[in-house]
N, C-alpha and C. Protein backbone atom coordinates (compact mmCIF):
# COMPACT_ATOMS: atom_id res chain seq x y z
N UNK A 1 10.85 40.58 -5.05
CA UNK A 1 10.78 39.49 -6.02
C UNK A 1 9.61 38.57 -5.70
N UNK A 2 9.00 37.96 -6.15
CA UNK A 2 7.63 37.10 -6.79
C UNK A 2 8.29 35.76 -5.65
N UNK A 3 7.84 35.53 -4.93
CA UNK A 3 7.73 33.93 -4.49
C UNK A 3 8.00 32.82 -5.17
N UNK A 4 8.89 32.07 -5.31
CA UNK A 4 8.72 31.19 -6.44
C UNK A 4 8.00 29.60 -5.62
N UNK A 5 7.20 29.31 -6.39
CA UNK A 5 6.47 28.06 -5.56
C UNK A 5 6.82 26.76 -6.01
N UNK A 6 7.18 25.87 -5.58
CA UNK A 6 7.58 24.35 -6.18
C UNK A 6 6.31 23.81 -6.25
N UNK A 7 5.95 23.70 -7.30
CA UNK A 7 4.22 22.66 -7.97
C UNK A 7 4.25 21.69 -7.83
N UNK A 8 5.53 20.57 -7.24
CA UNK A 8 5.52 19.32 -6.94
C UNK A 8 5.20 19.43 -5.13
N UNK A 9 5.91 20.22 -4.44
CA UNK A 9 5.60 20.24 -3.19
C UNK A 9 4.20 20.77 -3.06
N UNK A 10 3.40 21.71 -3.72
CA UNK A 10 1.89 21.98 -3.87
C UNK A 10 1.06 20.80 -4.05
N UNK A 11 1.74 20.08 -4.98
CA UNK A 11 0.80 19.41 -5.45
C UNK A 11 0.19 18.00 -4.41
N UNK A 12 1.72 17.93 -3.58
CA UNK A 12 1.81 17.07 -2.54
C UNK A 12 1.07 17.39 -1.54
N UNK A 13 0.43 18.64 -1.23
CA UNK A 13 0.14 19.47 -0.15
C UNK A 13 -1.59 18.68 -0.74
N UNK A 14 -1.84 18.96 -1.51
CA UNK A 14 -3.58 18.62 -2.29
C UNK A 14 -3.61 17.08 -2.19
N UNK A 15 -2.79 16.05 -2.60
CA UNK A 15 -3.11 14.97 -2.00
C UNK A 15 -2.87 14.32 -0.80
N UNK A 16 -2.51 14.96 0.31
CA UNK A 16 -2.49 14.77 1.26
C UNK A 16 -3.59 15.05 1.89
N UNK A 17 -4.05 16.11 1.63
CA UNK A 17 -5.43 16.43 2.07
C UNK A 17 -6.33 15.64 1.84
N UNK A 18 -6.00 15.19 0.27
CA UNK A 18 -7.43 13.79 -0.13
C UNK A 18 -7.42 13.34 0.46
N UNK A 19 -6.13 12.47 1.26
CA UNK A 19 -5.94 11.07 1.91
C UNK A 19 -6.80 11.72 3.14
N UNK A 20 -6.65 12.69 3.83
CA UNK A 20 -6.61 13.06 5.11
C UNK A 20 -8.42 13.22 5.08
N UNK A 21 -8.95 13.88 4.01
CA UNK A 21 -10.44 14.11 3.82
C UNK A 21 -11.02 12.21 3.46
N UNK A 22 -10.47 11.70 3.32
CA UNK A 22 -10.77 10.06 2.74
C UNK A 22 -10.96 9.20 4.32
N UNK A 23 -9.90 9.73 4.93
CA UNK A 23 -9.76 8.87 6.64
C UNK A 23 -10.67 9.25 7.08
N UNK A 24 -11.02 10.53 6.59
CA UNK A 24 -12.46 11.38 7.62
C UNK A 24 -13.29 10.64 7.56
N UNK A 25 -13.74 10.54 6.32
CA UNK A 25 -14.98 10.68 5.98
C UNK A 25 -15.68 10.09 4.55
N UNK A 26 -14.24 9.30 3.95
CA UNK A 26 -15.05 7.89 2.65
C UNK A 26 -14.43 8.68 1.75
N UNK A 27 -14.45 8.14 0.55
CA UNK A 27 -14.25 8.64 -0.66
C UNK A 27 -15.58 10.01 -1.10
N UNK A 28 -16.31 9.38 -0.68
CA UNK A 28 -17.86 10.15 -1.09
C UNK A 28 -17.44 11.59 -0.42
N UNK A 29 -16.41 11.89 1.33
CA UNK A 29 -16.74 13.32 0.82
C UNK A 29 -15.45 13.82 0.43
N UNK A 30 -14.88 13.45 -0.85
CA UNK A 30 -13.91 14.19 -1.42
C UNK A 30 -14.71 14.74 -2.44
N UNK A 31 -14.51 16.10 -2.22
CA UNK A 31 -14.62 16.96 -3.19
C UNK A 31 -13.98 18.24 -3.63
N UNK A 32 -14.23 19.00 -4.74
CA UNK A 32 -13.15 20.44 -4.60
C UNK A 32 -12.72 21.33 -3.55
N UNK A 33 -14.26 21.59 -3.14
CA UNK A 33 -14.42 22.44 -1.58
C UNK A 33 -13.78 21.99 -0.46
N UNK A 34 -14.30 20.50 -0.30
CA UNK A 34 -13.39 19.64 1.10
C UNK A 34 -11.58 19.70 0.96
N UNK A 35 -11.20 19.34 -0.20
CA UNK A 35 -9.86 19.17 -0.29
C UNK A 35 -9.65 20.56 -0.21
N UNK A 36 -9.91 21.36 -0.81
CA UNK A 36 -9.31 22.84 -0.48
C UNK A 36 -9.49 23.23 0.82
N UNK A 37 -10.47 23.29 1.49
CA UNK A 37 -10.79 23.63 2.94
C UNK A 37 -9.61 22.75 3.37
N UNK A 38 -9.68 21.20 3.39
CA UNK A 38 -8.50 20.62 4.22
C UNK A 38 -6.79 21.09 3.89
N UNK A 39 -6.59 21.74 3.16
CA UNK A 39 -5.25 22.17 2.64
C UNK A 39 -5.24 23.40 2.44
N UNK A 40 -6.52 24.12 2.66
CA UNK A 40 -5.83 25.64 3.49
C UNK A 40 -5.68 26.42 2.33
N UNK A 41 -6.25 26.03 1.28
CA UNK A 41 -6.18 26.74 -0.30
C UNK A 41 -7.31 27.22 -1.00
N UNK A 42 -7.54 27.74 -2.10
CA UNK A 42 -8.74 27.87 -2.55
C UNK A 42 -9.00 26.44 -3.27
N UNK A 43 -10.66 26.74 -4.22
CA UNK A 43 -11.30 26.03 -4.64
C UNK A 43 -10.53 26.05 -6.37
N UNK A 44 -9.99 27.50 -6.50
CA UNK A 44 -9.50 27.51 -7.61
C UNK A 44 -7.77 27.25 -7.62
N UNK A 45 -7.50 27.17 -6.91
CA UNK A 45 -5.66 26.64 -6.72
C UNK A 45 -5.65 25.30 -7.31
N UNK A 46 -6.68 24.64 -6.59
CA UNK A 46 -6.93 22.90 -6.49
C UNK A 46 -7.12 22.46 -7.59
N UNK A 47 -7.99 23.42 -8.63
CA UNK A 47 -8.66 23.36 -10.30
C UNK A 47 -7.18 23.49 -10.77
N UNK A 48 -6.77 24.29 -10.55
CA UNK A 48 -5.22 24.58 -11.58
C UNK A 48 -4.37 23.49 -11.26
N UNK A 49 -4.21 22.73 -10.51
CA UNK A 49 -3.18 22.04 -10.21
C UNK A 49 -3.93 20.68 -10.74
N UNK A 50 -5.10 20.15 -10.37
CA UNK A 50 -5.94 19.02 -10.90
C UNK A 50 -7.34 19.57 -11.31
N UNK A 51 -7.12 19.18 -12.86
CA UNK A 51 -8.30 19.86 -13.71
C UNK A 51 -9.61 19.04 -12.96
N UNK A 52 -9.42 17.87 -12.57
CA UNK A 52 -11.04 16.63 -12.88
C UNK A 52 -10.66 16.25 -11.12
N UNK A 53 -12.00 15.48 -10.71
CA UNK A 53 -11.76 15.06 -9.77
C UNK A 53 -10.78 13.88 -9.87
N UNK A 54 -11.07 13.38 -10.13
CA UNK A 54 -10.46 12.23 -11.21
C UNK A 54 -8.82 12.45 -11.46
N UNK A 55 -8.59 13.34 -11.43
CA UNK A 55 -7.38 13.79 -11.51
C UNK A 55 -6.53 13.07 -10.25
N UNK A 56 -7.08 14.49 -9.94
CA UNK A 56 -6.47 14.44 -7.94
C UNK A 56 -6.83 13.19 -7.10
N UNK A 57 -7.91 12.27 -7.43
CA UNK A 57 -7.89 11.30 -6.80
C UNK A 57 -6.89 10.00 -7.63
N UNK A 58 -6.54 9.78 -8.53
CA UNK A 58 -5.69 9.10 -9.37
C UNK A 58 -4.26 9.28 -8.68
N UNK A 59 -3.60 10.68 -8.71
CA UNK A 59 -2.90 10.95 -8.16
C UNK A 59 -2.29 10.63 -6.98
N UNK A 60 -3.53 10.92 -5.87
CA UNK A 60 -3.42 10.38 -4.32
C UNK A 60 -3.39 8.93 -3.93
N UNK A 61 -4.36 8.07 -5.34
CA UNK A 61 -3.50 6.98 -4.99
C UNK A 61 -2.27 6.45 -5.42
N UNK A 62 -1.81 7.19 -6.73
CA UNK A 62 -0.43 7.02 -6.80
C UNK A 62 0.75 7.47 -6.04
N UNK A 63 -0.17 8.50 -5.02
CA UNK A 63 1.45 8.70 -4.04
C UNK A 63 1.07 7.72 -2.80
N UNK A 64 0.31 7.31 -2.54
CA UNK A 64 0.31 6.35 -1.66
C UNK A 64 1.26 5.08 -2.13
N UNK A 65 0.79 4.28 -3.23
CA UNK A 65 1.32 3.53 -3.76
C UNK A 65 2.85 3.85 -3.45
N UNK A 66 3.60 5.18 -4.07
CA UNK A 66 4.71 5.69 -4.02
C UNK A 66 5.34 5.68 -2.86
N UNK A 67 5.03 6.08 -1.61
CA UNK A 67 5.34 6.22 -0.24
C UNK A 67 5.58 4.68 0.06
N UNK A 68 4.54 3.87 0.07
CA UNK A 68 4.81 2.54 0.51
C UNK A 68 6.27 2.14 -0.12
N UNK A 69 6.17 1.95 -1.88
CA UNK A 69 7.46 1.80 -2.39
C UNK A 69 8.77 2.05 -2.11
N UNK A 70 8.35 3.47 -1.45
CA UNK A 70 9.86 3.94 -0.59
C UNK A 70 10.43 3.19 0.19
N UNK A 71 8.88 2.79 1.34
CA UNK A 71 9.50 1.78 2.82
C UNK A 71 9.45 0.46 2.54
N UNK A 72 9.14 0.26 1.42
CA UNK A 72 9.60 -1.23 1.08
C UNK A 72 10.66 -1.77 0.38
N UNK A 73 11.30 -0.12 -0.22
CA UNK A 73 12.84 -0.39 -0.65
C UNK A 73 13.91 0.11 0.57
N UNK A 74 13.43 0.65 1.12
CA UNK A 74 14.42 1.00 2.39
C UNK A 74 14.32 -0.27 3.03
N UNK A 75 13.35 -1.06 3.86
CA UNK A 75 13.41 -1.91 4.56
C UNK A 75 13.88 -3.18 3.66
N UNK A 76 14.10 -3.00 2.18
CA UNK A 76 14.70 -4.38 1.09
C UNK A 76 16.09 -4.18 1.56
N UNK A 77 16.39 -2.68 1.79
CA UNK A 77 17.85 -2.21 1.16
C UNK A 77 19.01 -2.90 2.64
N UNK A 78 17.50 -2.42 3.74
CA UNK A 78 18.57 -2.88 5.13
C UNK A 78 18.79 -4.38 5.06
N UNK A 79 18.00 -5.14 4.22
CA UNK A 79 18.09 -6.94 4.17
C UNK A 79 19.34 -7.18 4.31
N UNK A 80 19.98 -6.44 2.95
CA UNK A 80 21.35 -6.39 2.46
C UNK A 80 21.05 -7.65 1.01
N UNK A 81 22.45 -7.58 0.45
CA UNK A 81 21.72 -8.68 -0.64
C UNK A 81 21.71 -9.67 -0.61
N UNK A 82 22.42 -10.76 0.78
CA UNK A 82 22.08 -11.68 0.78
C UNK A 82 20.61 -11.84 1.36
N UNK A 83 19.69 -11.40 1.50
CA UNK A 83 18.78 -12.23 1.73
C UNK A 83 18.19 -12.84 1.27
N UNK A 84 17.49 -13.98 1.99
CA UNK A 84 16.84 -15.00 1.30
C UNK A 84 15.22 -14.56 0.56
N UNK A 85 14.69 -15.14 -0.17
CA UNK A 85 13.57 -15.04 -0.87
C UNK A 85 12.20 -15.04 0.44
N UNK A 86 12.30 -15.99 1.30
CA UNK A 86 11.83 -15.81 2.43
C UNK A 86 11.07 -14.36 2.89
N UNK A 87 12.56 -14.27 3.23
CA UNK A 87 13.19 -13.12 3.89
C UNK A 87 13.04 -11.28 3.11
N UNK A 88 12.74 -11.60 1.89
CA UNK A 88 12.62 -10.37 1.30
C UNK A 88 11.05 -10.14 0.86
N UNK A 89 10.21 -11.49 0.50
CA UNK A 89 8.89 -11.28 0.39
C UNK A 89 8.18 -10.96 2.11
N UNK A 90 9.01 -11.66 2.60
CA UNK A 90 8.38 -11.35 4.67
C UNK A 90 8.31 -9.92 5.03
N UNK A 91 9.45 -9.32 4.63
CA UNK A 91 9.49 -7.77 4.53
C UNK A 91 8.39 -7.17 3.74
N UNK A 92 8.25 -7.62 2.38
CA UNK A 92 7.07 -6.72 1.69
C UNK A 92 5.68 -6.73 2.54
N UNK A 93 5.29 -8.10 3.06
CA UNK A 93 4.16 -8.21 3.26
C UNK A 93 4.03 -7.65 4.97
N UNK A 94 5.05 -7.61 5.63
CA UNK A 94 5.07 -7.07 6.99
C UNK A 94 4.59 -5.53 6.65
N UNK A 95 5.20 -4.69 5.79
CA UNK A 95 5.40 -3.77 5.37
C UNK A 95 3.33 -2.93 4.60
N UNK A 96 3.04 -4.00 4.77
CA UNK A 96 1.37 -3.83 4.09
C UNK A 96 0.62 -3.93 5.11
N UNK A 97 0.93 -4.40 6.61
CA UNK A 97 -0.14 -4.67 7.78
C UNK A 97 -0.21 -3.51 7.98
N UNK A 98 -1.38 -2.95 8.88
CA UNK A 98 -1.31 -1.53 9.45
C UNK A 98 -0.51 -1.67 11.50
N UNK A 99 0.77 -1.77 11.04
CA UNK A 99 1.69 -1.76 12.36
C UNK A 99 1.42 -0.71 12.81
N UNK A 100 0.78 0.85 12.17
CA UNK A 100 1.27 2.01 12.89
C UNK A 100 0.18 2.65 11.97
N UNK A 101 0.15 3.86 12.37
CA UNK A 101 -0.63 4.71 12.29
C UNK A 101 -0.66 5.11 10.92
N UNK A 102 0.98 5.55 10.42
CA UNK A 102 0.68 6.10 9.04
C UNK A 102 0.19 4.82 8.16
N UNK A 103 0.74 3.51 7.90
CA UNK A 103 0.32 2.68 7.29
C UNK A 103 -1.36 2.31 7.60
N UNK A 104 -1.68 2.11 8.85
CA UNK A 104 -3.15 2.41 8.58
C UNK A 104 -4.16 3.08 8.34
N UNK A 105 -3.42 4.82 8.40
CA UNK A 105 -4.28 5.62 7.21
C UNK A 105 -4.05 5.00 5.61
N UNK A 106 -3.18 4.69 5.13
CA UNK A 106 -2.75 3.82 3.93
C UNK A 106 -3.77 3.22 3.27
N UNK A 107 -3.93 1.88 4.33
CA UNK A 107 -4.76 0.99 4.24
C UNK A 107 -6.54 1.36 3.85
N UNK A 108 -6.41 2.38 4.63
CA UNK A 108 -7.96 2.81 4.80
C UNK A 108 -8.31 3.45 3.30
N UNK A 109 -6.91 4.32 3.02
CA UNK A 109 -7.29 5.56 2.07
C UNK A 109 -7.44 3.83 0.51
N UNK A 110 -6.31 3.48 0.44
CA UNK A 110 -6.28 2.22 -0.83
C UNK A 110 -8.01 1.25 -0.43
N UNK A 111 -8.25 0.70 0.84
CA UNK A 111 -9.27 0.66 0.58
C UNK A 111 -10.87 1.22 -0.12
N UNK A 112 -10.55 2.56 0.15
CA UNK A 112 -11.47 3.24 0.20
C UNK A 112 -11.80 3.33 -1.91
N UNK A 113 -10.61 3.59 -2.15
CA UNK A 113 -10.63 3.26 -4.06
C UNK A 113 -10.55 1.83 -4.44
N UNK A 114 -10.24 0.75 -3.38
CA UNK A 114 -11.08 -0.31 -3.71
C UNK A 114 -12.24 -0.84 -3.90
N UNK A 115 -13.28 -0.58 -2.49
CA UNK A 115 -14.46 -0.37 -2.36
C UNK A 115 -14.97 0.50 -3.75
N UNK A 116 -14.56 1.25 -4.40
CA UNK A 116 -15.28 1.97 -5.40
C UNK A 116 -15.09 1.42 -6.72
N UNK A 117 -13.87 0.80 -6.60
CA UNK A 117 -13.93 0.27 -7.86
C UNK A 117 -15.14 -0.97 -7.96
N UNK A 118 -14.83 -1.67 -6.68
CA UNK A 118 -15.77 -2.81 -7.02
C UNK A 118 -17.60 -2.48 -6.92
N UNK A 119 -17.50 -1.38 -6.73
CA UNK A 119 -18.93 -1.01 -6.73
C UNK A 119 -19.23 0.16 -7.97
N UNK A 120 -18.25 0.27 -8.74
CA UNK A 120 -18.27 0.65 -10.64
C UNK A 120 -18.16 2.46 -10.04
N UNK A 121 -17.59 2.94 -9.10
CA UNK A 121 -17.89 4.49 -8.83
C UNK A 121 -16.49 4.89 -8.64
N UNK A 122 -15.22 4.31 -9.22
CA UNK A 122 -14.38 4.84 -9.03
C UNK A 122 -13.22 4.40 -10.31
N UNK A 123 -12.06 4.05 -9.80
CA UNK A 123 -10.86 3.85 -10.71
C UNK A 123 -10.75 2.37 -11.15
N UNK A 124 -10.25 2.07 -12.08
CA UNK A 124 -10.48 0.97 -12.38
C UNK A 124 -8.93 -0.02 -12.00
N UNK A 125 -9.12 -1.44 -11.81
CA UNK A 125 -7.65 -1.79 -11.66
C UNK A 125 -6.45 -1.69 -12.76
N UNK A 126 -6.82 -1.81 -13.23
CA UNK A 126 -6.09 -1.62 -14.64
C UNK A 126 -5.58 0.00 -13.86
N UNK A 127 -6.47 1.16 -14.04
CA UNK A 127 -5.60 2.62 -13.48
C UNK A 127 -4.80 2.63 -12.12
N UNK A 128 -5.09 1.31 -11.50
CA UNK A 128 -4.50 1.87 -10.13
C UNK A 128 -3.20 0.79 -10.17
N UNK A 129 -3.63 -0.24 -10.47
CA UNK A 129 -2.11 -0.92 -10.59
C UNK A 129 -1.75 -1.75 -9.93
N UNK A 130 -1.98 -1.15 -8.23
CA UNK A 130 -1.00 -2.17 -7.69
C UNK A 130 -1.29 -3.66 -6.72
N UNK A 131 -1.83 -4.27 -7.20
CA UNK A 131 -1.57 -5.51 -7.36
C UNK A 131 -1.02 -6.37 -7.98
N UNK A 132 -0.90 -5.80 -9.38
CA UNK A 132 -0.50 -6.26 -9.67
C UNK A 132 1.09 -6.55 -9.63
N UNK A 133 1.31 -5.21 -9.53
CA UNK A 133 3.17 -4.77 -9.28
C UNK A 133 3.23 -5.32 -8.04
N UNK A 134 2.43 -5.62 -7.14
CA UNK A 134 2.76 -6.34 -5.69
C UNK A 134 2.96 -7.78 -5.75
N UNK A 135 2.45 -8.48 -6.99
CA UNK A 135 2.15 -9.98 -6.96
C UNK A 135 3.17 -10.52 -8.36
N UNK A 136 3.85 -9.22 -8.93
CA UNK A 136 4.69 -8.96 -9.76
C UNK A 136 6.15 -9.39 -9.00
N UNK A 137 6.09 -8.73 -7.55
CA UNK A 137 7.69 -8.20 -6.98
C UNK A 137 7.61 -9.83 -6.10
N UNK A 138 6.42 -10.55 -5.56
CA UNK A 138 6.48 -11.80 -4.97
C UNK A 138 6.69 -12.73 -5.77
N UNK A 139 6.29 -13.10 -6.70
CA UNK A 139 6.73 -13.77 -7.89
C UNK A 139 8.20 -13.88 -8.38
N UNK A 140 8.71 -12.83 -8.67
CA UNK A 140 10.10 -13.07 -8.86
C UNK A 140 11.09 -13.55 -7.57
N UNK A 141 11.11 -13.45 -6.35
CA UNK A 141 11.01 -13.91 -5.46
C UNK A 141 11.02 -15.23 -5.40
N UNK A 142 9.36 -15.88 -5.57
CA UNK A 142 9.29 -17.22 -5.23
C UNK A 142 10.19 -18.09 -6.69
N UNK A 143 10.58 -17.17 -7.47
CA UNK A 143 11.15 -18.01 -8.81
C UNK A 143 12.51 -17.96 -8.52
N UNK A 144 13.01 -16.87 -7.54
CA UNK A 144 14.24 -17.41 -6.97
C UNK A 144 14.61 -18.02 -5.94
N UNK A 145 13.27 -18.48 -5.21
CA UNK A 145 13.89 -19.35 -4.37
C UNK A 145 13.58 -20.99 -5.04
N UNK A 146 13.22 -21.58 -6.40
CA UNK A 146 14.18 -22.12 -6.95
C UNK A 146 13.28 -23.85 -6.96
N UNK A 147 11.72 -23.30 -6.28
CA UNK A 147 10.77 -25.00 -6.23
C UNK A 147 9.86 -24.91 -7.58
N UNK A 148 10.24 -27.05 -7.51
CA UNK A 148 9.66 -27.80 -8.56
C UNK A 148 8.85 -28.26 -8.53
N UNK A 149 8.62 -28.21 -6.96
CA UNK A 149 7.39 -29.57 -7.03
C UNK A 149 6.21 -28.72 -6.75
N UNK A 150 5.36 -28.26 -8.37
CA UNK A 150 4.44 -28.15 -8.70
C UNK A 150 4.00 -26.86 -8.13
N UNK A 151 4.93 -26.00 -7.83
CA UNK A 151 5.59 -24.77 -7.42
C UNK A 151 5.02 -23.55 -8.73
N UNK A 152 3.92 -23.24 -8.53
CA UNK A 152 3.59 -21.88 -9.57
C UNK A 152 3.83 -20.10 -9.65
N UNK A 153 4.64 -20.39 -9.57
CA UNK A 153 5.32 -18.59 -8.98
C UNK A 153 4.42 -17.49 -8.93
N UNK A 154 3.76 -17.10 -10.06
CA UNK A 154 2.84 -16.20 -10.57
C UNK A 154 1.39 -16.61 -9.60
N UNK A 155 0.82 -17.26 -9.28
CA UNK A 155 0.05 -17.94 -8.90
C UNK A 155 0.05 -18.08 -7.90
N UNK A 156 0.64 -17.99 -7.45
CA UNK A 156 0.81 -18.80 -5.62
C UNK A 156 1.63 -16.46 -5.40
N UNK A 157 1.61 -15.84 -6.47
CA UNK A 157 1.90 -14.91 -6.13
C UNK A 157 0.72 -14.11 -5.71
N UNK A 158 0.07 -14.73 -6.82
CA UNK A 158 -1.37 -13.83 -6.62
C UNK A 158 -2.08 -14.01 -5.29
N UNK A 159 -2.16 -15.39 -5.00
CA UNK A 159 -2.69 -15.96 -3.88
C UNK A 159 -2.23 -15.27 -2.76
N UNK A 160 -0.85 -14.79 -2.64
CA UNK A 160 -0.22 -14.46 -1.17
C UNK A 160 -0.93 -12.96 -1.09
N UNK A 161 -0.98 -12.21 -2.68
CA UNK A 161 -1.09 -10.58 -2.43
C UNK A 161 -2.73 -10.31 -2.14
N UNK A 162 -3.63 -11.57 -2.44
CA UNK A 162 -4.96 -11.62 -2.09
C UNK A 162 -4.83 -11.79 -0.27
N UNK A 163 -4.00 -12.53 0.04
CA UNK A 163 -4.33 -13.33 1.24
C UNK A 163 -3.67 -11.54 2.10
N UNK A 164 -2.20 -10.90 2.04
CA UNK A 164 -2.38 -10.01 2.30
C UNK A 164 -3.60 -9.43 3.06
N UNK A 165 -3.87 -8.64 1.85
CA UNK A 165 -4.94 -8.20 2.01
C UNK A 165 -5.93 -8.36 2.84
N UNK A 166 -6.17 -9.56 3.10
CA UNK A 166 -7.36 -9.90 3.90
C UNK A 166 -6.76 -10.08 5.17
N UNK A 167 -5.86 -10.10 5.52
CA UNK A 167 -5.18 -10.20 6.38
C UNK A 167 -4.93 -8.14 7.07
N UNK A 168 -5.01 -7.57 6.77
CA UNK A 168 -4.69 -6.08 6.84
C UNK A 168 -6.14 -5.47 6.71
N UNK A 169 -7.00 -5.93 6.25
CA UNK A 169 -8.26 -5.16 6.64
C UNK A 169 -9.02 -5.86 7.87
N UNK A 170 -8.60 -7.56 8.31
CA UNK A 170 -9.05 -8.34 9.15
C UNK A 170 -8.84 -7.10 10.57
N UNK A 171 -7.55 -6.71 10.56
CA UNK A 171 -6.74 -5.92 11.80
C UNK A 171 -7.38 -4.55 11.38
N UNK A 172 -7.71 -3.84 10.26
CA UNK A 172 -8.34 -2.43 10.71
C UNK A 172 -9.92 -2.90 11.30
N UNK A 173 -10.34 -3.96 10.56
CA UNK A 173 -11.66 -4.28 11.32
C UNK A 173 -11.66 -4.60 13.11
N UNK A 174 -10.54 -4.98 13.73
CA UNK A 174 -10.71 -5.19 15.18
C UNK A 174 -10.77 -6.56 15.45
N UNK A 175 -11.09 -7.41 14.44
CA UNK A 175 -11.03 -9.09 15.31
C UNK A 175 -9.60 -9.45 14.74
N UNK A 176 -8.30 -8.98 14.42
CA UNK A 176 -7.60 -9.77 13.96
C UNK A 176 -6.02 -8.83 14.38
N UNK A 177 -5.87 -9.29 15.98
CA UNK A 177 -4.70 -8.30 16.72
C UNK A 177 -3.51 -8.56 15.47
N UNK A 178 -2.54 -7.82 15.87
CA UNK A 178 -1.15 -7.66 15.08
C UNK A 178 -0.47 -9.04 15.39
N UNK A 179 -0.10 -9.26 16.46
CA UNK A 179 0.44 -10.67 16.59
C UNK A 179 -0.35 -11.83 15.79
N UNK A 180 -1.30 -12.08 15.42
CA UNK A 180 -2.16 -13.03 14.97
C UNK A 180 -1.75 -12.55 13.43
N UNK A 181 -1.80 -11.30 13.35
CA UNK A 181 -1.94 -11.13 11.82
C UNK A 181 -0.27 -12.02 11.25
N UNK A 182 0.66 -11.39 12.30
CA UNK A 182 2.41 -11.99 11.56
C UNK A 182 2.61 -12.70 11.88
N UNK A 183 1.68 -13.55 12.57
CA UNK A 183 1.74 -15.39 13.02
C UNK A 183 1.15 -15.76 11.35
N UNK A 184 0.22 -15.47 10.83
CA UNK A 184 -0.43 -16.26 9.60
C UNK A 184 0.56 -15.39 8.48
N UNK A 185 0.91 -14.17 8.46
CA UNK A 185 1.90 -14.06 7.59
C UNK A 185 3.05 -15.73 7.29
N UNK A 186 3.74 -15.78 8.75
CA UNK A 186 4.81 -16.55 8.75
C UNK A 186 4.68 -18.08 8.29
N UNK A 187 3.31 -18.22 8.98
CA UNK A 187 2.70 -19.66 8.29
C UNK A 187 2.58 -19.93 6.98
N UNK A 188 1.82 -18.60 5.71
CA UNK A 188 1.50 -18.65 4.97
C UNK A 188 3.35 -18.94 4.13
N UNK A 189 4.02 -18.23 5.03
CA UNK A 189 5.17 -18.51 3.72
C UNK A 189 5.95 -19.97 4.69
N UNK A 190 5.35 -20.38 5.41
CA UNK A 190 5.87 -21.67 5.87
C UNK A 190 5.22 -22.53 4.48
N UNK A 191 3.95 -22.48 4.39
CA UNK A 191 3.66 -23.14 3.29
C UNK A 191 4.04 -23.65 1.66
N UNK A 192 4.47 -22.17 1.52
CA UNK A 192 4.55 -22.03 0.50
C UNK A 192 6.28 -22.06 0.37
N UNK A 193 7.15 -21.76 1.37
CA UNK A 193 8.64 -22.03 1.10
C UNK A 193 9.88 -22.93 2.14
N UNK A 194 8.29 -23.58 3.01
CA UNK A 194 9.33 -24.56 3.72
C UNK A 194 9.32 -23.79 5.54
N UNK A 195 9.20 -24.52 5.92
CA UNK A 195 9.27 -24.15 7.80
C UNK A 195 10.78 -22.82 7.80
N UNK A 196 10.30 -21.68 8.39
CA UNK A 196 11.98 -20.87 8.91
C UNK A 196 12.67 -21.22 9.73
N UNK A 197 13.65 -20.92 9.56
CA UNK A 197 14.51 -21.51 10.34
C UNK A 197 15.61 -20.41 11.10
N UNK A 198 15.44 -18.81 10.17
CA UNK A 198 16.26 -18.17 10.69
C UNK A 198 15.31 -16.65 10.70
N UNK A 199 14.83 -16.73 11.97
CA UNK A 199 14.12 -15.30 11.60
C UNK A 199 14.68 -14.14 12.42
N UNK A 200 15.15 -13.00 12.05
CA UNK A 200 16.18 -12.49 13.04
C UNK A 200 15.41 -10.93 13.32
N UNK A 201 14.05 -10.82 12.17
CA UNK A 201 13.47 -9.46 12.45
C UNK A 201 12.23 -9.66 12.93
N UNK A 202 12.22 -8.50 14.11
CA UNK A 202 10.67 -8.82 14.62
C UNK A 202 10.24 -7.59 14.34
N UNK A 203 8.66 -8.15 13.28
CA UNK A 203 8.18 -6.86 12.77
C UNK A 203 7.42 -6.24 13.68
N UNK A 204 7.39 -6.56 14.28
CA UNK A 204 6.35 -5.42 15.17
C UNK A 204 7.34 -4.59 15.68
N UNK A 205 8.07 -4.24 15.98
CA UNK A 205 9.34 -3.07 16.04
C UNK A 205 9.47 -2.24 15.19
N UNK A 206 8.91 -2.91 13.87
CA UNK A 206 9.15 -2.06 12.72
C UNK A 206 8.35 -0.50 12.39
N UNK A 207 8.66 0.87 11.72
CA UNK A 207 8.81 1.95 12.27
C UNK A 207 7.66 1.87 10.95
């Protein structure tokens, strides 16, 4: 009997390789040949499964995106539901530093279709998305934890998922250790939701 092949686990096999050809070596050397060489396939497997380059790189950053989503609903789910607003945006953004290895291939590979967008050679934000869905999930958040005084949810959402950021490429760059990075995490939401008072997870433990 004929092999039967699962095209979702294939297909997983081809963007992994992007990511893995992206850590190498930039966006610039993804190409048909490289991703197939890195995944052990032909040049024509890779065509059938993603017609355009464009394809397969769209893709790879949507399973990145996807993967993170996972460990940021697993690590929501262990909160339990009382947690506080604090307490559940502290998780997202712990969850975006590069603590470990796989998250800082992450970082590198989402950078790497950042860098291109802002230099007009790649995806546009509008196709990739997630910032906005990141400054989307902090927002509702800061609207439940419930401030008036002059308190802009959306806004002060955007601000945190910018500050992120700069905060997580500061640490792949080398001047900005892990402890320093979840010291200004903790500050930043001291600011914005009041001094903590109960912090019971230490992210640097985190897996």
């Amino acid at each position: 009997m004929p092999r039967l092949v699962d095209h979702e686990v294939r297909r997983r096999e081809i963007t992994d390789a992007v990511r893995r050809v992206i850590i190498d070596g930039g966006l610039e050397a993804v190409t048909f040949q490289s991703v197939a060489a890195e995944a052990g396939m032909s040049v024509r497997l890779v065509q059938y499964y993603f017609g355009t380059k464009k394809d397969f790189l769209l893709a790879t950053h949507r399973s990145v995106i996807e993967d993170a989503g996972a460990r940021f609903l697993q690590r929501w789910n262990a909160l339990g539901a009382d947690a506080t607003p604090r307490a559940a945006i502290r998780a997202v953004l712990i969850e975006l530093l590069p603590l470990n290895e796989q998250r800082r291939g992450d970082i590198v590979v989402l950078g790497a279709f950042d860098w291109a967008a802002i230099t007009g050679r790649g995806s546009t934000a509008q196709e990739t998305f997630a910032p906005q869905a990141l400054a989307t999930v902090i927002a509702g958040q800061f609207e439940r934890a419930g401030r008036a005084d002059g308190f802009a949810p959306r806004l002060d959402a955007e601000l945190v998922s910018l500050a992120i950021g700069g905060l997580a490429h500061g640490m792949l760059q080398g001047y900005l250790p892990a402890e320093s990075a979840v010291e200004l995490v903790d500050h930043l939401l001291d600011r914005m939701l009041g001094a903590n008072t109960d912090d019971s997870t230490d992210p640097l433990r985190a897996s």
